[in-house]
Structures are given as structure tokens and as C-alpha cells.
Protein backbone atom coordinates (compact mmCIF):
# COMPACT_ATOMS: atom_id res chain seq x y z
CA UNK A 1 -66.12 -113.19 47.44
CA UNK A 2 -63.52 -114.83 45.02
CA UNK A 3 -60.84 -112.96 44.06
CA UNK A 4 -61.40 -110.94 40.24
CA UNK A 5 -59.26 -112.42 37.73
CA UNK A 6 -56.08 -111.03 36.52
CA UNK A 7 -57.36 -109.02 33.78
CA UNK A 8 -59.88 -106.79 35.87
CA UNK A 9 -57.58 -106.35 38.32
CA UNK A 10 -55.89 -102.81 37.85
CA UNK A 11 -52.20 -102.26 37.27
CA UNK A 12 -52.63 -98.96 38.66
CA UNK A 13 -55.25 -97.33 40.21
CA UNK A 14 -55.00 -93.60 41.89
CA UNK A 15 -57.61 -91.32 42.89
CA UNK A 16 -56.91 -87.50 42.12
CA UNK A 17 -58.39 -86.07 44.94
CA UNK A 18 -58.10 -82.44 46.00
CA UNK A 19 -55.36 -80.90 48.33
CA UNK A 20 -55.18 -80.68 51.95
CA UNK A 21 -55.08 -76.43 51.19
CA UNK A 22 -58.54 -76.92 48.95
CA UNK A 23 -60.29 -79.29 51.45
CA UNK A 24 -58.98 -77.00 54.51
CA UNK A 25 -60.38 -73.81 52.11
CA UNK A 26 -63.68 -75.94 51.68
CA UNK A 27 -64.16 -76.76 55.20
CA UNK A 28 -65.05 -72.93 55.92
CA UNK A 29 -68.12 -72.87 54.80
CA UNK A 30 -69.32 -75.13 57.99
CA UNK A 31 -68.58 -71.21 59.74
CA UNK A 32 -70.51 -69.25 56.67
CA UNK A 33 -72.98 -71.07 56.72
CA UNK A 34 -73.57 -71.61 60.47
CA UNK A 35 -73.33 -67.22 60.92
CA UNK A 36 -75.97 -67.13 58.18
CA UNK A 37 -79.00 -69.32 59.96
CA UNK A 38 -77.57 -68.43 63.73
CA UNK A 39 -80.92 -66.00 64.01
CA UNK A 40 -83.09 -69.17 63.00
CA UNK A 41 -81.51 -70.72 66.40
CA UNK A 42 -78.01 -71.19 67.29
CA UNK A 43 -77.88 -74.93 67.88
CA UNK A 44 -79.62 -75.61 64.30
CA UNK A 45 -76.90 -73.25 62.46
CA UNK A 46 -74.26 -75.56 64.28
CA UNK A 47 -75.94 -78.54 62.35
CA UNK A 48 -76.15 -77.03 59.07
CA UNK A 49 -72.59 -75.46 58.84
CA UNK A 50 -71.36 -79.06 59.81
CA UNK A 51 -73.34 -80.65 57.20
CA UNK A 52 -72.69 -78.49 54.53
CA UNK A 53 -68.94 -78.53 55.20
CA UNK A 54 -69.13 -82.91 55.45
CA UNK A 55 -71.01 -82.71 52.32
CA UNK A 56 -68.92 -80.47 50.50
CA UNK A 57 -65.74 -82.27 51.47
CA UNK A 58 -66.92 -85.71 50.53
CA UNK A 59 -68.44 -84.69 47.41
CA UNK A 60 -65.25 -83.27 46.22
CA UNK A 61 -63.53 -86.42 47.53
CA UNK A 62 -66.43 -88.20 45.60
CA UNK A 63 -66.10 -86.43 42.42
CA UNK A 64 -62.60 -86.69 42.10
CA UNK A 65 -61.43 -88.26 38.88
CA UNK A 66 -59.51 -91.67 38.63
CA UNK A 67 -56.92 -92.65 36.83
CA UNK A 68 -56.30 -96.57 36.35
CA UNK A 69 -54.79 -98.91 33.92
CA UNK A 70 -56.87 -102.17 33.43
CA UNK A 71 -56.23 -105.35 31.77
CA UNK A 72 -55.35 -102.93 28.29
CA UNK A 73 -57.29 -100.13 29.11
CA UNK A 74 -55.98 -96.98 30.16
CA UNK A 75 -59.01 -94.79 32.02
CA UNK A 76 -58.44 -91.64 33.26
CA UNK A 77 -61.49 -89.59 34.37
CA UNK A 78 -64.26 -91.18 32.04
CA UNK A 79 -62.49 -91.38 28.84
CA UNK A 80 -60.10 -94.39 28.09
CA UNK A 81 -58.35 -95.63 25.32
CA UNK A 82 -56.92 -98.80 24.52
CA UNK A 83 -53.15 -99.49 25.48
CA UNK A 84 -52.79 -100.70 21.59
CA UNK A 85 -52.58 -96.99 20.10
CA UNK A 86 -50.63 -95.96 22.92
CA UNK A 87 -47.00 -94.45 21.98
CA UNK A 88 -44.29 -93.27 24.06
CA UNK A 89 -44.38 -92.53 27.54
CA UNK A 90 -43.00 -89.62 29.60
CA UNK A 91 -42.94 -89.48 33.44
CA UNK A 92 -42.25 -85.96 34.11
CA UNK A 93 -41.65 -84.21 37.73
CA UNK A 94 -40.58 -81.00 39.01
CA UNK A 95 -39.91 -77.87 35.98
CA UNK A 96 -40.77 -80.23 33.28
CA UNK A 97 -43.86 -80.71 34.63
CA UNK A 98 -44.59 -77.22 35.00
CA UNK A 99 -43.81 -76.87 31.21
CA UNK A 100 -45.60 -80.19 30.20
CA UNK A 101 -48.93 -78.54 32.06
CA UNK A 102 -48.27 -75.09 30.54
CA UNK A 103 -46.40 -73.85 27.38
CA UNK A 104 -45.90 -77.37 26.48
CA UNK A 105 -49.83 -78.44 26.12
CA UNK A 106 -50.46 -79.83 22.93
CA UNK A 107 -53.40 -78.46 21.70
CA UNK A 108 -54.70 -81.23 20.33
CA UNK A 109 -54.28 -83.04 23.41
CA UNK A 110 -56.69 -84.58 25.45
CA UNK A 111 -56.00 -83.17 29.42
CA UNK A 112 -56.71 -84.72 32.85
CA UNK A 113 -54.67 -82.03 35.17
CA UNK A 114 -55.03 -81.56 38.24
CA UNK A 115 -53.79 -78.52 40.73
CA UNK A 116 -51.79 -79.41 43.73
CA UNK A 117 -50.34 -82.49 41.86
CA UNK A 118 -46.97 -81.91 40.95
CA UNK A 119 -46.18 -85.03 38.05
CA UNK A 120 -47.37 -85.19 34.68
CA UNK A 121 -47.74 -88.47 32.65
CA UNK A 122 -47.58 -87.53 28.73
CA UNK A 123 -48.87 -90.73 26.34
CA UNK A 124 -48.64 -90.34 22.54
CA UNK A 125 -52.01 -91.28 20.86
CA UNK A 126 -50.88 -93.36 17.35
CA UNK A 127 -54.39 -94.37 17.01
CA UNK A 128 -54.39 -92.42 12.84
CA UNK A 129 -58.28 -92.51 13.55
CA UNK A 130 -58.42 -90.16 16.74
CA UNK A 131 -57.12 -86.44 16.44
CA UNK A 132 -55.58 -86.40 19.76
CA UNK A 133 -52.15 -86.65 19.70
CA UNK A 134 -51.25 -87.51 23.36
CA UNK A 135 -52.16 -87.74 26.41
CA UNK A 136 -51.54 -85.07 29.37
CA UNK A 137 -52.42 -86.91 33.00
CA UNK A 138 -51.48 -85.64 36.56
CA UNK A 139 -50.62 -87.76 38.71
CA UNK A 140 -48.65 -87.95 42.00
CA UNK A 141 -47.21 -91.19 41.53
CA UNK A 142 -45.36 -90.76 37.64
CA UNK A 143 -42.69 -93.47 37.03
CA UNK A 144 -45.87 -96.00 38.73
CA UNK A 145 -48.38 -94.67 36.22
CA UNK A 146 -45.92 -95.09 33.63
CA UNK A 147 -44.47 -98.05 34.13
CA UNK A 148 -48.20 -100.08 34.13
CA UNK A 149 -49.20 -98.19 30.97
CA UNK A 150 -45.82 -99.52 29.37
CA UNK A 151 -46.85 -102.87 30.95
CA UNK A 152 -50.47 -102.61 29.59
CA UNK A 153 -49.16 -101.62 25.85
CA UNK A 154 -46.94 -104.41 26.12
CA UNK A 155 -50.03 -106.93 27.07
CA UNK A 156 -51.92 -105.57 24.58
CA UNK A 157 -49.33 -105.89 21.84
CA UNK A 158 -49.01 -109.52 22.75
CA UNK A 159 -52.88 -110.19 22.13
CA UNK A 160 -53.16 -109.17 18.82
């Protein structure tokens, strides 16, 4: 396979998957569920309690949300927007991330937070068409993130 071409290749790309505490908290159920069939037969409630827990973990793995700057496009979750109405850019860590994810939340925001990740990317929205006014995205990686979507708005300014 040929290598994609510049434009689809992604800037940034991170995958906000759960914590080592949540997927550790998840993995009991192979025990809860194995107690509940062990009067079916003991070596089929083995079997099910591992294959609930494998398929619990991996679908949380699965379902995690990504974050990614391509080409222009800045996708995190399934909504993206185009790097063109994209305004300022914050990389935040430590307390003012804790107040960027709390008191700080615009309303009119659009979110993508997740718990367990400490940094906090906040993008203004200058698109006059959209009434969401930033941007709130965790991510565990913030002056990366930020840096490509400066890169991307940059691009994208370029193009027009």
C-alpha cells in the first residue's frame, strides 16, 4: 500500500481511552458474572466471566472517542469543524484545567471531556453562523493538540 498523501495524513491523532482505574473497575465483572452462572457448571461460569470482562474492556477501548486534526479539519468525537473558523487556542494543564472543565464551561460550548485526563484544549469558534463559541477538548497531550490545530488554521488560511 502507497503511502496517503499529505493532506489525509493527520497532524494529530489521539485516542481518549478510559483509565487504567476504570478498565481495572471494569474488569470485575469477569468475577460477577462467573459467581452468578457457577450453579450452571463451574468451568462454563469461568468462560463467561472472561468473556464478558474481554468484551467489556475492548468495547470501551472501542468506543472511545478520537480526537485528530486532518488536512483542515479538526474532529473530535464525531463532530468537526473546519480549522478556518477556528480562533484562539489555549493549552491548559493542572488548576486551570480543573477550572476550564468546571466553573469555566462556556455554556454555549460544545464539550469533548473526558475523566482521568488531566489537559484541556479550549478553541474559539468565529464561525458568526454556529452558536458555539469554543471548543472544550481533553486531551493528555495539550501543547501537541494545540500546536497542529494552530498549524491546521494556518493551512487553511493559506487556501482560501
Amino acid at each position: 500500500m502507497q503511502n496517503p498523501a499529505p493532506e489525509t495524513r493527520p497532524l494529530y491523532r489521539e485516542r481518549l481511552s478510559p483509565s487504567l482505574w476504570l478498565l481495572a473497575s471494569a474488569a470485575v465483572v469477569a468475577p460477577m458474572v462467573s459467581l452468578t452462572f457457577v450453579p450452571v457448571g463451574a468451568v462454563f461460569a469461568l468462560v463467561l466471566g472472561i468473556a464478558a470482562a474481554a468484551l467489556l474492556l475492548l468495547s470501551l477501548i472501542a468506543l472511545s472517542p478520537v480526537v485528530q486534526v486532518v488536512g483542515t479539519d479538526l474532529r473530535a468525537g464525531r463532530a468537526h469543524i473546519d480549522a478556518r473558523w477556528l480562533g484562539d487556542v489555549s493549552a491548559l494543564t493542572g488548576e486551570e484545567a480543573r477550572h476550564a472543565r468546571g466553573p469555566g464551561l462556556p455554556a454555549r460550548g460544545w464539550h469533548l471531556i473526558r475523566g482521568g485526563i488531566d489537559g484541556v484544549v479550549v478553541v474559539a469558534n468565529t464561525d458568526p453562523d454556529d452558536p458555539v463559541e469554543s471548543w472544550t477538548i481533553s486531551t493528555r497531550t495539550p501543547d501537541r493538540l494545540a500546536a497542529s490545530i494552530t498549524q491546521a488554521r494556518q493551512a487553511a488560511r493559506q487556501t482560501r
